[in-house]
Protein backbone atom coordinates (compact mmCIF):
# COMPACT_ATOMS: atom_id res chain seq x y z
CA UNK A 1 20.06 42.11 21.96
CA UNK A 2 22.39 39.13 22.00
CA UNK A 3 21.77 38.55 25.53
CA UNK A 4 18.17 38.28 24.44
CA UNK A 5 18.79 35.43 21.81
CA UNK A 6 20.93 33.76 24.09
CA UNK A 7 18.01 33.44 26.20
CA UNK A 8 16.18 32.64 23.58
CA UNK A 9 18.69 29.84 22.74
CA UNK A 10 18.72 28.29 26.65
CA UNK A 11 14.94 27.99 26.35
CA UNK A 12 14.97 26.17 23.10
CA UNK A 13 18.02 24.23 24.34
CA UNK A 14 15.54 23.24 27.60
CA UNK A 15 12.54 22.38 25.28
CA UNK A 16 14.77 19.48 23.83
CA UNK A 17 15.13 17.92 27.02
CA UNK A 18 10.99 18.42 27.90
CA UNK A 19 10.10 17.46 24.79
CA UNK A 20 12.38 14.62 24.03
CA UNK A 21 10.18 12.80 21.19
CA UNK A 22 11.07 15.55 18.82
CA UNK A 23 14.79 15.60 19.21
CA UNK A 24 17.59 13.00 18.84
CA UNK A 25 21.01 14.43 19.68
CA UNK A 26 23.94 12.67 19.31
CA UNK A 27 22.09 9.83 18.02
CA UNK A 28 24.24 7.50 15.70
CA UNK A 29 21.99 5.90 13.52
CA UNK A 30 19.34 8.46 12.09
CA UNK A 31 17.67 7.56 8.93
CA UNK A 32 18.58 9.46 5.85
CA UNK A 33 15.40 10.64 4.18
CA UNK A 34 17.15 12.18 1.21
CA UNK A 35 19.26 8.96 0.62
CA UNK A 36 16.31 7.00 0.74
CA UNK A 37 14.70 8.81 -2.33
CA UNK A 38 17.42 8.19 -4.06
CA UNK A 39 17.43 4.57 -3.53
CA UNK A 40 14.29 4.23 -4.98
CA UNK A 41 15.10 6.45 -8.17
CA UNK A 42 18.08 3.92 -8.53
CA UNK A 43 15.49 1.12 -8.09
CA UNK A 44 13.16 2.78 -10.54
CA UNK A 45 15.93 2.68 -13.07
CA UNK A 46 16.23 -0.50 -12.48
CA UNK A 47 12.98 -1.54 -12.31
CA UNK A 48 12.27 0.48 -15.60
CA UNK A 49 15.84 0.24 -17.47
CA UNK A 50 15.55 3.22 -20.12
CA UNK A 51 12.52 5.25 -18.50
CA UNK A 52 14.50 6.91 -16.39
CA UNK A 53 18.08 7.65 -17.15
CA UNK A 54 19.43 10.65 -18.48
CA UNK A 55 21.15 9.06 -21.27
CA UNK A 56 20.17 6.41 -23.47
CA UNK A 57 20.74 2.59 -22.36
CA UNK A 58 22.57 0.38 -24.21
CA UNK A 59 21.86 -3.57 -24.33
CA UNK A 60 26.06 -3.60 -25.19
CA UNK A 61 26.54 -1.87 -21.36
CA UNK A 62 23.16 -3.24 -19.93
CA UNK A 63 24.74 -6.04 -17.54
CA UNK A 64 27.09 -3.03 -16.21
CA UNK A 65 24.80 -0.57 -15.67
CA UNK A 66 22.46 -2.67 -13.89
CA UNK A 67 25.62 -3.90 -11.64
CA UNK A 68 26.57 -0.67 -11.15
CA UNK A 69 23.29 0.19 -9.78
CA UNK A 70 22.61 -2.55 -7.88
CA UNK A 71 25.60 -1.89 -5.74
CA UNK A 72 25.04 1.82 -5.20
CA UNK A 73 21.39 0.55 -3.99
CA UNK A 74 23.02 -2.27 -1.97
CA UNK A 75 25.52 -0.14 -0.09
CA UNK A 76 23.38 2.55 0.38
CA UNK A 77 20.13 0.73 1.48
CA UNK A 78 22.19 -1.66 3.67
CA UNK A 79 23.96 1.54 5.88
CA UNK A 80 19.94 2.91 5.88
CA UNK A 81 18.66 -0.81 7.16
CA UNK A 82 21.15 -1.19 9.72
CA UNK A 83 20.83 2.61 11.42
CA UNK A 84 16.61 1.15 11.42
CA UNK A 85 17.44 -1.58 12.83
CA UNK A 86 19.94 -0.50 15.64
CA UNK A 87 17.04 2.10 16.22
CA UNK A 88 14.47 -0.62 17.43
CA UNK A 89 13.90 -2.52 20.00
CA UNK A 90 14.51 -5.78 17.83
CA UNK A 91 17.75 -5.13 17.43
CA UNK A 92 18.47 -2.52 20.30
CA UNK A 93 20.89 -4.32 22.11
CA UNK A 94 23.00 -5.61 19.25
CA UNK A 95 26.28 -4.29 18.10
CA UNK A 96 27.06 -2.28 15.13
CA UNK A 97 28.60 -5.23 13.31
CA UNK A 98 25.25 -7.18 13.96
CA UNK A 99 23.34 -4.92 12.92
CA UNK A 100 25.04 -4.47 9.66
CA UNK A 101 24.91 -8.35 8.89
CA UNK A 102 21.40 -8.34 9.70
CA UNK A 103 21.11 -5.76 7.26
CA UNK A 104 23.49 -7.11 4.81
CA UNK A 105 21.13 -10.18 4.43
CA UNK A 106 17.77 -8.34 4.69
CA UNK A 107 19.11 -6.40 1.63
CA UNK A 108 20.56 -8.54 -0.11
CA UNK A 109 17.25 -10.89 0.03
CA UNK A 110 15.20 -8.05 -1.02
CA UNK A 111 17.29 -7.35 -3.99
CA UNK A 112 16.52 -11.27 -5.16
CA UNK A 113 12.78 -9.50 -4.84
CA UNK A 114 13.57 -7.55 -7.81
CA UNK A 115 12.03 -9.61 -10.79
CA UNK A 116 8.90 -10.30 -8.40
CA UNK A 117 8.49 -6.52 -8.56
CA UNK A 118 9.15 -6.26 -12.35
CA UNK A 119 6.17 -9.07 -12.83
CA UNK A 120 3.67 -7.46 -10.36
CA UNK A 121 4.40 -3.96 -11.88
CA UNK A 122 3.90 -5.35 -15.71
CA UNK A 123 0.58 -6.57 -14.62
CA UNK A 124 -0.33 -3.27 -12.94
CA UNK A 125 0.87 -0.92 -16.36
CA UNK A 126 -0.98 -4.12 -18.83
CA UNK A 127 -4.16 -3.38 -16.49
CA UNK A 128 -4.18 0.27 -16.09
CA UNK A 129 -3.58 0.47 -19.97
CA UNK A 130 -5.93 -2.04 -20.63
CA UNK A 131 -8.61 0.33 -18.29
CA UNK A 132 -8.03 3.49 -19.26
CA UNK A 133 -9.05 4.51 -23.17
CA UNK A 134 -7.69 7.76 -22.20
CA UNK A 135 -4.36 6.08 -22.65
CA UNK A 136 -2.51 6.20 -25.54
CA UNK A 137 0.26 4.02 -24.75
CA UNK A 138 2.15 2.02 -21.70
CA UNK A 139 4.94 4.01 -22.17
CA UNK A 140 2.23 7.15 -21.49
CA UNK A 141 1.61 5.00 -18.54
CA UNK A 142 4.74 5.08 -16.71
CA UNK A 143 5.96 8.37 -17.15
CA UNK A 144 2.68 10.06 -16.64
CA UNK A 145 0.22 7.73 -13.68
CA UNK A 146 0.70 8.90 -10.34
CA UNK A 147 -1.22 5.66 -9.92
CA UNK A 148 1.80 3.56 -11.33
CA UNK A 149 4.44 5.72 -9.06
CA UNK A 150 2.64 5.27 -6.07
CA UNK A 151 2.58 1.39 -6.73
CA UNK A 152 5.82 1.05 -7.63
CA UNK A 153 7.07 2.52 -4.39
CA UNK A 154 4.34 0.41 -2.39
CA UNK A 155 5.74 -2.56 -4.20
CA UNK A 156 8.86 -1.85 -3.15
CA UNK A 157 8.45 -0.74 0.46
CA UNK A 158 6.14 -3.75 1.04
CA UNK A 159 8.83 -6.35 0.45
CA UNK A 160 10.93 -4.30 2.87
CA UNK A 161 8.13 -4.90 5.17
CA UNK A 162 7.69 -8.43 4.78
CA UNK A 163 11.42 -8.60 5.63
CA UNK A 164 10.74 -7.10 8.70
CA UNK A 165 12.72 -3.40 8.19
CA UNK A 166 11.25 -0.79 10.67
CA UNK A 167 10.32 2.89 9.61
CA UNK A 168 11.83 2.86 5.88
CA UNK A 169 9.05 1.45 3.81
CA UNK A 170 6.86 3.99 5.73
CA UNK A 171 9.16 6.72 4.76
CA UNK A 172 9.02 5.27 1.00
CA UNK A 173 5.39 5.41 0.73
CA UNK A 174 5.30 8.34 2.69
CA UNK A 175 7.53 9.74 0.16
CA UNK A 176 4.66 8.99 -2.61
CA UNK A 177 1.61 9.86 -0.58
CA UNK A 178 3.26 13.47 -0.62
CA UNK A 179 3.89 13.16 -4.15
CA UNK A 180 0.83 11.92 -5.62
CA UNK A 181 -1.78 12.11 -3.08
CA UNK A 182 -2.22 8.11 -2.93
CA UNK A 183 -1.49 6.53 0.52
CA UNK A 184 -0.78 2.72 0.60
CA UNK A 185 0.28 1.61 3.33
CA UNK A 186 3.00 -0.94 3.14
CA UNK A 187 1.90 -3.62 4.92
CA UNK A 188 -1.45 -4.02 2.52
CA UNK A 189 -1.74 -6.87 0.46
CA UNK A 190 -2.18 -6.23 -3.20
CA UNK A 191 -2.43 -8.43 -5.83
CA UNK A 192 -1.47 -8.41 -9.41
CA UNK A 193 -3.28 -6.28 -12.48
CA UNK A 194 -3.93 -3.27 -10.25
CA UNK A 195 -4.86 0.13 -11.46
CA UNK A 196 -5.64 3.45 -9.53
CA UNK A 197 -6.96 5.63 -11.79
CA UNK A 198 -6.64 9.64 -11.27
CA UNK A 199 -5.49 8.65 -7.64
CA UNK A 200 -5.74 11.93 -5.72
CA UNK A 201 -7.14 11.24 -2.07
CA UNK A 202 -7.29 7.27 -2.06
CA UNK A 203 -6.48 5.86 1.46
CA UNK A 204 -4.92 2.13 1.42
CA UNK A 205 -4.67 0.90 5.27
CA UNK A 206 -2.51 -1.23 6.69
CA UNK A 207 -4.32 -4.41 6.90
CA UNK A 208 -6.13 -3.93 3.61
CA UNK A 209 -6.22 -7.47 1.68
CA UNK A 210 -7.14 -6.80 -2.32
CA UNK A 211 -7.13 -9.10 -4.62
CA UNK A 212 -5.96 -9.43 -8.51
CA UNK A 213 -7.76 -7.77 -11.58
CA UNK A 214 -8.89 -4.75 -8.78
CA UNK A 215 -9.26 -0.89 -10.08
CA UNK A 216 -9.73 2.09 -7.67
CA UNK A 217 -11.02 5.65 -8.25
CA UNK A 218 -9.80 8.83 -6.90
CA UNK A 219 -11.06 9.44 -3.27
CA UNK A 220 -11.69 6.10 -2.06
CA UNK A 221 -11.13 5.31 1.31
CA UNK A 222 -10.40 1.50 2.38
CA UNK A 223 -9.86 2.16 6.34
CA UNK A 224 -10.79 1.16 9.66
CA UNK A 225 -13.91 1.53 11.83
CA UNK A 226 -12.00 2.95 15.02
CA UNK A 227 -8.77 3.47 16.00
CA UNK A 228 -9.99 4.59 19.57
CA UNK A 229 -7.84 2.13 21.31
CA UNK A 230 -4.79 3.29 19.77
CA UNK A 231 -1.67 0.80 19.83
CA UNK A 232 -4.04 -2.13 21.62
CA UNK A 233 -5.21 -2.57 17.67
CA UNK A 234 -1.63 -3.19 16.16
CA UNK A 235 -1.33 -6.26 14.39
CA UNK A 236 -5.31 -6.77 14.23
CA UNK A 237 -7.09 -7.23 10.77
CA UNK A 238 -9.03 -3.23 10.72
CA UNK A 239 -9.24 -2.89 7.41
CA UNK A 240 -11.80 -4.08 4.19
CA UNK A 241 -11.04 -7.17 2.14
CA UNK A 242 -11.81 -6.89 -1.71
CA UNK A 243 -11.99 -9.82 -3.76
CA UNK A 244 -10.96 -10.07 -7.30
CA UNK A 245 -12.00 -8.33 -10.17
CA UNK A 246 -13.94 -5.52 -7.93
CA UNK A 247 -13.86 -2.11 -9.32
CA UNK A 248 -14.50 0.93 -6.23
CA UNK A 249 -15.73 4.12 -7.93
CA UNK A 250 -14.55 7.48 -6.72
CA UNK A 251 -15.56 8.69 -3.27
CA UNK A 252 -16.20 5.40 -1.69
CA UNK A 253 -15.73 5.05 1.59
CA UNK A 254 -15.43 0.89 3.12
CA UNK A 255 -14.37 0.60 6.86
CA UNK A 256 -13.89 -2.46 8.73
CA UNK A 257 -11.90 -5.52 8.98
CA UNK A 258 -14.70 -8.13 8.91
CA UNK A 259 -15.75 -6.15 5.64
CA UNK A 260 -15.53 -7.98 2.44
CA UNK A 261 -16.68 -7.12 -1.09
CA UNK A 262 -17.24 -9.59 -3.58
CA UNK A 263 -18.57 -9.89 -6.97
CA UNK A 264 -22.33 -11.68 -6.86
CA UNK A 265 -21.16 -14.19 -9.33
CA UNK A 266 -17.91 -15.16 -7.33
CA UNK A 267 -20.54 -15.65 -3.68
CA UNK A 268 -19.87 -19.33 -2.92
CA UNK A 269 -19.44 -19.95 0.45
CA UNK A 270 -19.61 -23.81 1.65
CA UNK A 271 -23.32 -24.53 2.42
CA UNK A 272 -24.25 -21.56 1.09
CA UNK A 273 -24.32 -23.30 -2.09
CA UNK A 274 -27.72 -23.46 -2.69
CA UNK A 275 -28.74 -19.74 -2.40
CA UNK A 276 -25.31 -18.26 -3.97
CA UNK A 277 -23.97 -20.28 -6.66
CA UNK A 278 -21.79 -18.25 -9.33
CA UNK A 279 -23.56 -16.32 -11.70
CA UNK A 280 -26.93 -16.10 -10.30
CA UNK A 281 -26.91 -12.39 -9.78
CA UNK A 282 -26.32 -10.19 -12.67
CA UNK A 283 -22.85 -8.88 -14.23
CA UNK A 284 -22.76 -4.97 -12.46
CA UNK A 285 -23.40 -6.00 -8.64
CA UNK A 286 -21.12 -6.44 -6.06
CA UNK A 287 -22.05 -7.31 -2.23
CA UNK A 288 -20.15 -5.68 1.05
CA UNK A 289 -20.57 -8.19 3.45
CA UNK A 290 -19.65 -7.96 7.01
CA UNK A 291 -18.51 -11.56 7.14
CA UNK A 292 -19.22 -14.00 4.86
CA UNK A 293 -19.01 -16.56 6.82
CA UNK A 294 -22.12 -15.91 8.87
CA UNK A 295 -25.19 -17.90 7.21
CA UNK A 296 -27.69 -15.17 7.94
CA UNK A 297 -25.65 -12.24 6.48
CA UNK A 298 -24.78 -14.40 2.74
CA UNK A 299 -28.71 -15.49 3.41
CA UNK A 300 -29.67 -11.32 3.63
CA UNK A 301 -27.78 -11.26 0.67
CA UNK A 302 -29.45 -13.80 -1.52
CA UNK A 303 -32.62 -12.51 -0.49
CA UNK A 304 -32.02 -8.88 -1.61
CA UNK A 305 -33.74 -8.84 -5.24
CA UNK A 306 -32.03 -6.20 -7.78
CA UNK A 307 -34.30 -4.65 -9.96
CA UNK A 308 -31.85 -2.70 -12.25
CA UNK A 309 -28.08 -3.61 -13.28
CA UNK A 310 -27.31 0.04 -11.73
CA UNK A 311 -27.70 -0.94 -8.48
CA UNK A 312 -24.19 -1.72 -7.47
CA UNK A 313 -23.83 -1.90 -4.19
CA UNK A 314 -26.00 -4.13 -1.94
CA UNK A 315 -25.62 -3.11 1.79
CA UNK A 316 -26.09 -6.03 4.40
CA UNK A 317 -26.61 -6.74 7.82
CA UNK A 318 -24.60 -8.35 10.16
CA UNK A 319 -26.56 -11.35 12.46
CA UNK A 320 -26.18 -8.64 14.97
CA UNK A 321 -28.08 -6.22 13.43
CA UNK A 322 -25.22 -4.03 12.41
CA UNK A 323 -24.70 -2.26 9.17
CA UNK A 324 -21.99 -4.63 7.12
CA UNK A 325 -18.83 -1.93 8.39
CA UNK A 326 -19.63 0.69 5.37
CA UNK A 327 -19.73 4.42 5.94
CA UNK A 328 -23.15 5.78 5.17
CA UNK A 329 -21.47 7.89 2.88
CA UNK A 330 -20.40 5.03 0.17
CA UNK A 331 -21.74 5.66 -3.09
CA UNK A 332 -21.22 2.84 -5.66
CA UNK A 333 -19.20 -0.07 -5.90
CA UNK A 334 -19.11 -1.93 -9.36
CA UNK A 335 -18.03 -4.69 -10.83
């Protein structure tokens, strides 16, 4: 029998070296996923000083505590940083002690990101309290939304990414798509007074742009048309663009990056003027253009006549002839 499991052993030992993507031995600067979830408790406490904390906070300690945490998140995040960046090829060559001041920086920038955060995130609790008449109270808010959680760790990973930090803002959201069922990506662009309501099953992509005063339904999908050609997409605009004040309902499904939704009464594009000047189409419609700055798809648009406020989403044609970049599966997209 042990002969058998040291055979056993050799040919596991021998699949490491076949199947080298899935192993890294004796490698020096391997992310932490357990210290990263920590991190962002600490920056949740921080973020939200007396949600959190297993004792009540005091405004007498307040300036202490928030020191305190602030350097447990600095030291911590800044060993995580470097190891990222020492693991890429941006940085691949450089020596520990680079790496670390690179990181040093990067973190210490991203902790002046802080009361950004706090601002964006007020907006997003105001909004989803001001949506929702199940709620009760904004305290209800942000100890019981998934919604809120998953922003708050978006919000967090995404200045990481704008900072340029490989790998942890993926493991971050990550971290809150297998929480909570909501995947945003970090790289998206989100604006302020956001609100996912119920949240279970909504898809964010990468190069999704959304704009302020947006709410988003469980099961909506804001992705790309094809990813057949793999990594030769990276860095390419694949994914919708919603405007302000757009509302997706639950199950929606908008793919494309030339796709755009828009209210009707926010449709003013340059010459367009004449056929889509604000407010000429009726509160409760929203258009899903392919690109608005074709003339014949915004002049499809204005020609479309809407016979009842509950038709809410208007599907055009690209000057092509293709359908505006929206799964035929889409139900209803208000306003």
């Amino acid at each position: 029998m042990a002969n058998k499991v040291e055979d056993l052993v050799n040919v596991i030992l021998d699949s490491y070296n076949e199947c080298d993507i899935t192993a890294r031995i004796d490698e020096e600067n391997m992310l932490n996923k357990d210290i990263l979830i920590e991190i962002i408790d600490e920056i949740r406490k921080v973020l939200f000083p007396g949600f959190f904390d297993n004792n009540k906070v005091r405004s007498e300690y307040l300036k202490f505590l928030v020191g305190e945490r602030l350097e447990f998140i600095q030291y911590h995040l800044k060993k995580q940083v470097s190891n990222a960046f020492a693991n890429q090829d941006v940085c691949r060559e450089c020596s520990k002690a680079q790496a670390e001041e690179k990181a040093e920086e990067v973190v210490f920038e991203f902790l002046k990101k802080i009361p950004k955060i706090r601002e964006y995130l007020n907006t997003d609790i105001q909004a989803a309290y001001d949506g929702d008449p199940a709620a009760y109270s904004t305290d209800e808010i942000i100890f019981c939304y998934p919604g809120v959680f998953a922003i708050t760790v978006y919000r967090i990973a995404h200045e990481l990414w704008l900072l340029g930090v490989p790998m942890i803002p993926r493991i971050m959201t990550e971290y809150a798509h297998s929480t909570t069922g909501i995947d945003i990506h970090p790289g998206a662009t989100v604006g302020k007074y956001f609100f996912i309501d119920h949240g279970t099953g909504i898809v964010i992509g990468e190069t999704t742009e959304i704009g302020d005063n947006v709410k988003i339904y469980q099961g909506v999908t804001l992705g790309a048309l094809s990813t057949r050609k793999g990594q030769q997409l990276k860095g390419v605009k694949r994914h919708p663009t919603i405007s302000d004040n757009v509302t997706i309902y639950s199950g929606t499904t908008i793919l494309g990056g030339e796709t755009v939704v828009v209210l009707a009464a926010d449709l003013y594009v340059g010459s367009f003027e004449r056929g889509l000047h604000r407010g000429a189409y009726p509160i409760g419609v929203a258009f899903v253009l392919a690109d608005v700055a074709h003339e014949a798809a915004a002049e499809m648009a204005a020609q479309r006549k809407h016979r009842s406020a509950e038709l809410n989403v208007i599907g055009v044609h690209a000057p092509d002839g293709r359908q505006c970049n929206v799964d035929g599966g889409l139900h209803r997209i208000g306003v």
